[in-house]
C-alpha atoms as a PDB file:
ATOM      1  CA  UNK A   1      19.797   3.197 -15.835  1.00  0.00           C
ATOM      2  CA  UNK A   2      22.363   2.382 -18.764  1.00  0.00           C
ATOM      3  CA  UNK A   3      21.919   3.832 -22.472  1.00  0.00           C
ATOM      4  CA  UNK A   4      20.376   0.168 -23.291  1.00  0.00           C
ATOM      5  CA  UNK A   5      17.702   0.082 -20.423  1.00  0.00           C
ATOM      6  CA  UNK A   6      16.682   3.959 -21.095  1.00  0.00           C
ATOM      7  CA  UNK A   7      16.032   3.250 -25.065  1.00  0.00           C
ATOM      8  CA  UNK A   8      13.915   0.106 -24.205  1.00  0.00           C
ATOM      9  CA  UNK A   9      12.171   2.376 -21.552  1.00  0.00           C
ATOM     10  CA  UNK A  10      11.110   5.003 -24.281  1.00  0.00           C
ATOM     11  CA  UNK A  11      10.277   2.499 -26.579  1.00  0.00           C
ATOM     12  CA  UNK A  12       7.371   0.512 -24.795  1.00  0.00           C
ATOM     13  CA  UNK A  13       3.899   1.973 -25.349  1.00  0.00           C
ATOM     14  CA  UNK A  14       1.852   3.602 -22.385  1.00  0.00           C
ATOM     15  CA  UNK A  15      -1.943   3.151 -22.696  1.00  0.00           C
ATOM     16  CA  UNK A  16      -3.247   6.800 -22.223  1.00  0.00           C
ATOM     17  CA  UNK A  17      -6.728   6.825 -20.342  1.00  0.00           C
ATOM     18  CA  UNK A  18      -9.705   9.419 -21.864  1.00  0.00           C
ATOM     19  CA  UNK A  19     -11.503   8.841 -17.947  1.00  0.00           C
ATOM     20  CA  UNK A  20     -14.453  10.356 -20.416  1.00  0.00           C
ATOM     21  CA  UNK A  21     -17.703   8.528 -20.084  1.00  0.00           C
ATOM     22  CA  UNK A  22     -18.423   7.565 -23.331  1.00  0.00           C
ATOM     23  CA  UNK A  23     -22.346   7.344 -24.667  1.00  0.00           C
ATOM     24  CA  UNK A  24     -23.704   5.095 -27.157  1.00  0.00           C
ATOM     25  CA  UNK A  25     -23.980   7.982 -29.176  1.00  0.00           C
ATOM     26  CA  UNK A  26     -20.039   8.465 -28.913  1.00  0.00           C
ATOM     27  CA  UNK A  27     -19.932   4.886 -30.168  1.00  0.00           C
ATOM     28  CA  UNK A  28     -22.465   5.458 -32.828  1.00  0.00           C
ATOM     29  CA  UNK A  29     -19.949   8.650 -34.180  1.00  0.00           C
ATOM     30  CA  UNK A  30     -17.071   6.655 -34.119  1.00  0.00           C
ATOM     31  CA  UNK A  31     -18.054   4.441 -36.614  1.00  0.00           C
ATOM     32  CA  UNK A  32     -19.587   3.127 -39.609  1.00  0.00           C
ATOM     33  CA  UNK A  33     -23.101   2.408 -39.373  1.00  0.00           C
ATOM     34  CA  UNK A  34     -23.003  -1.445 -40.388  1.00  0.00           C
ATOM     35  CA  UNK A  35     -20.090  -1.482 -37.943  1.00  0.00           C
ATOM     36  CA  UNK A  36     -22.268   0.447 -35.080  1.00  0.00           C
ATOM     37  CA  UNK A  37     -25.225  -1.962 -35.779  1.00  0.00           C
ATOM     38  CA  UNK A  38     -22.739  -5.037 -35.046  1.00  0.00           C
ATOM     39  CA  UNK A  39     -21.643  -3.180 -31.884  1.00  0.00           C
ATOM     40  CA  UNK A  40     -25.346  -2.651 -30.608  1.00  0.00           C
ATOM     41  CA  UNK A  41     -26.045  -6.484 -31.820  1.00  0.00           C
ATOM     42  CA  UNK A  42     -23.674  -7.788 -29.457  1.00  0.00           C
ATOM     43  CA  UNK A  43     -24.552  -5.370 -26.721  1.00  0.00           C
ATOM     44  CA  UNK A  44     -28.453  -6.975 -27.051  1.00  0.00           C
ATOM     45  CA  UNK A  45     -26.683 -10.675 -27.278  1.00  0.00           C
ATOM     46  CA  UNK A  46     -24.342 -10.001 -24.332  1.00  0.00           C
ATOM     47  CA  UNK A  47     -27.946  -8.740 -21.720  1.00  0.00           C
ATOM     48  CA  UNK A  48     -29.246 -12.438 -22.924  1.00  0.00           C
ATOM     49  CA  UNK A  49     -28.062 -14.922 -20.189  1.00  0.00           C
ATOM     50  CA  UNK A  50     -27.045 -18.025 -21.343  1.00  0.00           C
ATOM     51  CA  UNK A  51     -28.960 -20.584 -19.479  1.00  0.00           C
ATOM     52  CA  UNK A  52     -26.184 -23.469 -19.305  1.00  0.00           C
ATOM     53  CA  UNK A  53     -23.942 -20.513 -17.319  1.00  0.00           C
ATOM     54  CA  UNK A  54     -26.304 -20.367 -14.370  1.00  0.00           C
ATOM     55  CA  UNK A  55     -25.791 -17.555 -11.897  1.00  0.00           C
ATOM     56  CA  UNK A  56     -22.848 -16.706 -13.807  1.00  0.00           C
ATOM     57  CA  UNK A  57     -24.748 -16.113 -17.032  1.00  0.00           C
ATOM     58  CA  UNK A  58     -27.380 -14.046 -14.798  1.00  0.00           C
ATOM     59  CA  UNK A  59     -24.695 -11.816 -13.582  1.00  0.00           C
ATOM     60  CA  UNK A  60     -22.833 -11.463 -16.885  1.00  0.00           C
ATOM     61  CA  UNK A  61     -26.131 -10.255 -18.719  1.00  0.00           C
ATOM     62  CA  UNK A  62     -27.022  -8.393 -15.619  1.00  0.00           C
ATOM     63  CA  UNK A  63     -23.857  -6.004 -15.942  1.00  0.00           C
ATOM     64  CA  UNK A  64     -23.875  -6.113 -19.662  1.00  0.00           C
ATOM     65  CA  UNK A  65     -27.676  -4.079 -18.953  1.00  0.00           C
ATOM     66  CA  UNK A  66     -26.648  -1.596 -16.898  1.00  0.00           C
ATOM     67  CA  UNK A  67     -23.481  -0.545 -18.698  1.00  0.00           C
ATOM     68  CA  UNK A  68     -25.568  -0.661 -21.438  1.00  0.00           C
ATOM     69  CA  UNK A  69     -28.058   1.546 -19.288  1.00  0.00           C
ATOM     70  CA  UNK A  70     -25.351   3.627 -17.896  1.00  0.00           C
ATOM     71  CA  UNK A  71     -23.971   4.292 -21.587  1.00  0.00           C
ATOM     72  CA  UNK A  72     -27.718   5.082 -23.040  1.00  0.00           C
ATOM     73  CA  UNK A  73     -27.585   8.524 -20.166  1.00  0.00           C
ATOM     74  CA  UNK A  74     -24.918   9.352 -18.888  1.00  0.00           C
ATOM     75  CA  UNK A  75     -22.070   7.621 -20.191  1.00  0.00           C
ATOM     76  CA  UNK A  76     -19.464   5.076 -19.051  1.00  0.00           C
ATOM     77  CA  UNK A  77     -15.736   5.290 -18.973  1.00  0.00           C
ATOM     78  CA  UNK A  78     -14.405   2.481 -21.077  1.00  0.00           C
ATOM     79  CA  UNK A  79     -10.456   3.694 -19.270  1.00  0.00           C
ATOM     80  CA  UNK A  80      -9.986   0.909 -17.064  1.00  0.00           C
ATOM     81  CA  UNK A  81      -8.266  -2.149 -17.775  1.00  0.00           C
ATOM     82  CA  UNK A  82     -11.187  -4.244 -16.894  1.00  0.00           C
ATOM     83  CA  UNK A  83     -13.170  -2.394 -19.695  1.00  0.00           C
ATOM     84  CA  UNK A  84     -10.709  -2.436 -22.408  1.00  0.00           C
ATOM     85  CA  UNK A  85     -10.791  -6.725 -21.631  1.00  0.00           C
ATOM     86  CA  UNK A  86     -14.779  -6.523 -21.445  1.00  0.00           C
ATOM     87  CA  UNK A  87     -14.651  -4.590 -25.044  1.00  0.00           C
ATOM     88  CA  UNK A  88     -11.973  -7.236 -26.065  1.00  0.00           C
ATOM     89  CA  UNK A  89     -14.434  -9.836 -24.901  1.00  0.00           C
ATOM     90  CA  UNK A  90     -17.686  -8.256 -26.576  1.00  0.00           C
ATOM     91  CA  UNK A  91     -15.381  -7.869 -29.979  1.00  0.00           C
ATOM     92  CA  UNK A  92     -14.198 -11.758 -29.820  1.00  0.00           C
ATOM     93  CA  UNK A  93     -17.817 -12.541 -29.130  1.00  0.00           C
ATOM     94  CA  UNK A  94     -19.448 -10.548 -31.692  1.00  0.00           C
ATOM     95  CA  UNK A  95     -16.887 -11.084 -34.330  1.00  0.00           C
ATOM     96  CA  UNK A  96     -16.056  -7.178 -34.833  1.00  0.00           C
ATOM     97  CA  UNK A  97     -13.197  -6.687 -37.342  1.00  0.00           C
ATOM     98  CA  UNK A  98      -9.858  -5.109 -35.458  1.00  0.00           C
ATOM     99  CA  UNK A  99     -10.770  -1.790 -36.940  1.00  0.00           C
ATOM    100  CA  UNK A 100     -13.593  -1.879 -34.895  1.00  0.00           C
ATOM    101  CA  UNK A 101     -12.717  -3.272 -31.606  1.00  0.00           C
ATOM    102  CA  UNK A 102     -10.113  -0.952 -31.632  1.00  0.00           C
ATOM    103  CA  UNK A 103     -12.110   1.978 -32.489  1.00  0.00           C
ATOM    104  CA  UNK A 104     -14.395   1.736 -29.591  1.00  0.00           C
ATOM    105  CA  UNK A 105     -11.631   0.911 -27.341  1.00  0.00           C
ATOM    106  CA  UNK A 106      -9.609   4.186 -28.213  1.00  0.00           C
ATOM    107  CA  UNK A 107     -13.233   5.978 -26.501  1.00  0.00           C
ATOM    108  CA  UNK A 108     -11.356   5.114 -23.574  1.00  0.00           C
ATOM    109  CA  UNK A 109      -8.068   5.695 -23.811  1.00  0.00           C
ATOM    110  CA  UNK A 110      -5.194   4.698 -26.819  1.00  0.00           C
ATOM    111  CA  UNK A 111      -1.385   3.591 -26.893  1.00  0.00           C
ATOM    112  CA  UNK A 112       1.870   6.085 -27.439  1.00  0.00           C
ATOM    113  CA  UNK A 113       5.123   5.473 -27.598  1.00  0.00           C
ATOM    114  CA  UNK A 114       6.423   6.860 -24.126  1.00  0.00           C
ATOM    115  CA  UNK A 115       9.288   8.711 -26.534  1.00  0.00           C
ATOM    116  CA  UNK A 116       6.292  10.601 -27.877  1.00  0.00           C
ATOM    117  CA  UNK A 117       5.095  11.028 -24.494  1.00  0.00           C
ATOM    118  CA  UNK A 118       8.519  12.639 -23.796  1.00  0.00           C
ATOM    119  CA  UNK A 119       8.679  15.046 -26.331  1.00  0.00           C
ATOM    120  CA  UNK A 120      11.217  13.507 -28.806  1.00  0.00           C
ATOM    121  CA  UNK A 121      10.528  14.490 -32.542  1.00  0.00           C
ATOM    122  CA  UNK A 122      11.365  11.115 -33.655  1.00  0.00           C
ATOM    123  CA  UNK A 123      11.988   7.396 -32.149  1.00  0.00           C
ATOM    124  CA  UNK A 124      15.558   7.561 -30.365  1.00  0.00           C
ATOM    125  CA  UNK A 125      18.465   6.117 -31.341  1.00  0.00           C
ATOM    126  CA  UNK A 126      21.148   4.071 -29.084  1.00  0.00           C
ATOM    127  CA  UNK A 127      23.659   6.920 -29.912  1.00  0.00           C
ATOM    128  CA  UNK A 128      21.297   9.632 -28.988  1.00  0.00           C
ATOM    129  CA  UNK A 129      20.256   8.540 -25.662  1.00  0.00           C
ATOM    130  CA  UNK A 130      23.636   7.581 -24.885  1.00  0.00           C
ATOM    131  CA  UNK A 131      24.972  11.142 -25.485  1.00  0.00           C
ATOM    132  CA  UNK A 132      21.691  12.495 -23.758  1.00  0.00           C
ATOM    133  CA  UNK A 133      22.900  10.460 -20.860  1.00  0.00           C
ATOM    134  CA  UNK A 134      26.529  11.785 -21.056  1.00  0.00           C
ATOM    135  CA  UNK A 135      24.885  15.084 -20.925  1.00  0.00           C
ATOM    136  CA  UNK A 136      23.383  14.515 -17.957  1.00  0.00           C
ATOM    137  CA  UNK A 137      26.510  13.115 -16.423  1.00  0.00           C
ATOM    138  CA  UNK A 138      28.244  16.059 -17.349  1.00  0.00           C
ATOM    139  CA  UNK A 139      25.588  18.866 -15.982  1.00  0.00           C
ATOM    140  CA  UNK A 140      25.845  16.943 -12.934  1.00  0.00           C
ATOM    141  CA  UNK A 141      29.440  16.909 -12.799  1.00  0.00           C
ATOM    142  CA  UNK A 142      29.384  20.759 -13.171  1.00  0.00           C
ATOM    143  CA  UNK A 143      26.473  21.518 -10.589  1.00  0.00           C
ATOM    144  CA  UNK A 144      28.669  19.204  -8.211  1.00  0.00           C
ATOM    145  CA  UNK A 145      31.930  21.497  -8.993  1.00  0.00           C
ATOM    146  CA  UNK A 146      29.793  24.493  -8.423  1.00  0.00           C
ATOM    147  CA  UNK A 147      28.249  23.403  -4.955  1.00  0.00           C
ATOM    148  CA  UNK A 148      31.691  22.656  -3.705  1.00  0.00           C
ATOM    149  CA  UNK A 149      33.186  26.444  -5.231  1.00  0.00           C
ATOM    150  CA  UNK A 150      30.307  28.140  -3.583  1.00  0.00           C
ATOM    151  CA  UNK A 151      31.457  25.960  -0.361  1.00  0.00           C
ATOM    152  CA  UNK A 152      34.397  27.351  -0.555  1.00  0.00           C
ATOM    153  CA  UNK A 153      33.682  30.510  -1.227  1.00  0.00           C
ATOM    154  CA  UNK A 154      31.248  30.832   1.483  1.00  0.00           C
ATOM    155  CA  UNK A 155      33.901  29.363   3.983  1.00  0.00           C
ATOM    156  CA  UNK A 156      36.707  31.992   2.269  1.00  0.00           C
ATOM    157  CA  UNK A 157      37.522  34.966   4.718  1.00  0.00           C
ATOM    158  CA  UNK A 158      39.154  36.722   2.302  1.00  0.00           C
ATOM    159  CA  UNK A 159      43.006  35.893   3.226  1.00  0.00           C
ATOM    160  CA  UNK A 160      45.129  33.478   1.371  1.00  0.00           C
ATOM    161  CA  UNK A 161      44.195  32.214  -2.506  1.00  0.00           C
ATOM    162  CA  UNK A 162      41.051  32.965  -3.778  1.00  0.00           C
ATOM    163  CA  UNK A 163      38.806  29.749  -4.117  1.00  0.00           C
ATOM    164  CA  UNK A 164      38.907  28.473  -7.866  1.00  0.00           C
ATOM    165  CA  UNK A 165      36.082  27.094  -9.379  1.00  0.00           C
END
């Protein structure tokens, strides 16, 4: 991978999963108390089915009860993609300002910038990943040189010039 296509790498956020199941009560600590109200509102309007959806609207409310159940006890992990689109959905629905979509979404999991991920102090630069990839053309280089001298070396019975690194 080129300088170019490494940056762009550690520049794309990675969604980082919690894989904790989260309560209602985790939901209720998270946020404000109007804003937790509006969450449980469209919880209770989501387990309605919609009559003009059919089946569909049966199934819909059906799973919107026992997640609902599941997050009353024992908890639910809100990790998975499907979740964080569900939690989209039930924000959209509900009309829940970013700031708290987002806040019950990070439950299950939030995005970093994969350069964090990596350890760097601050975002990268062109320059320094290009030298960091120079670097590790050089090291390479070396450990190549080496393998061959200790080839040598090891194939070296002692007469004529000693092997060189």
């Amino acid at each position: 991978m080129n300088a170019q296509e490494r940056l762009d790498y550690l520049l794309e956020s990675v969604f980082i999963p919690t894989n904790q199941l989260v309560t209602i009560g985790m939901i209720k600590n998270a946020l404000p108390e109007e804003a937790y109200g509006l969450v449980l509102a469209t919880f209770a309007m989501a387990k309605i089915p919609v009559s003009a959806d059919g089946l569909a609207g049966v199934a819909r409310a059906a799973e919107m009860e026992s997640s609902f159940i599941a997050m009353s006890s024992e908890g639910l992990s809100l990790s998975s993609a499907s979740r964080q689109a569900v939690i989209d959905l039930l924000a959209a629905a509900g009309k829940w300002p970013d700031a708290v979509r987002d806040a019950v979404k990070a439950l299950g999991g939030v995005w970093q910038d994969r350069w964090e991920i990596e350890g760097y102090a601050a975002e990268p630069t062109l320059e320094q990943v290009t030298t960091e990839l120079r670097k590790i053309e050089l090291e390479d280089a070396a450990v190549d040189r080496l393998q061959a001298f200790r080839e040598t070396l090891s194939a070296w019975d002692g007469s004529g010039e000693e092997p060189v690194l």
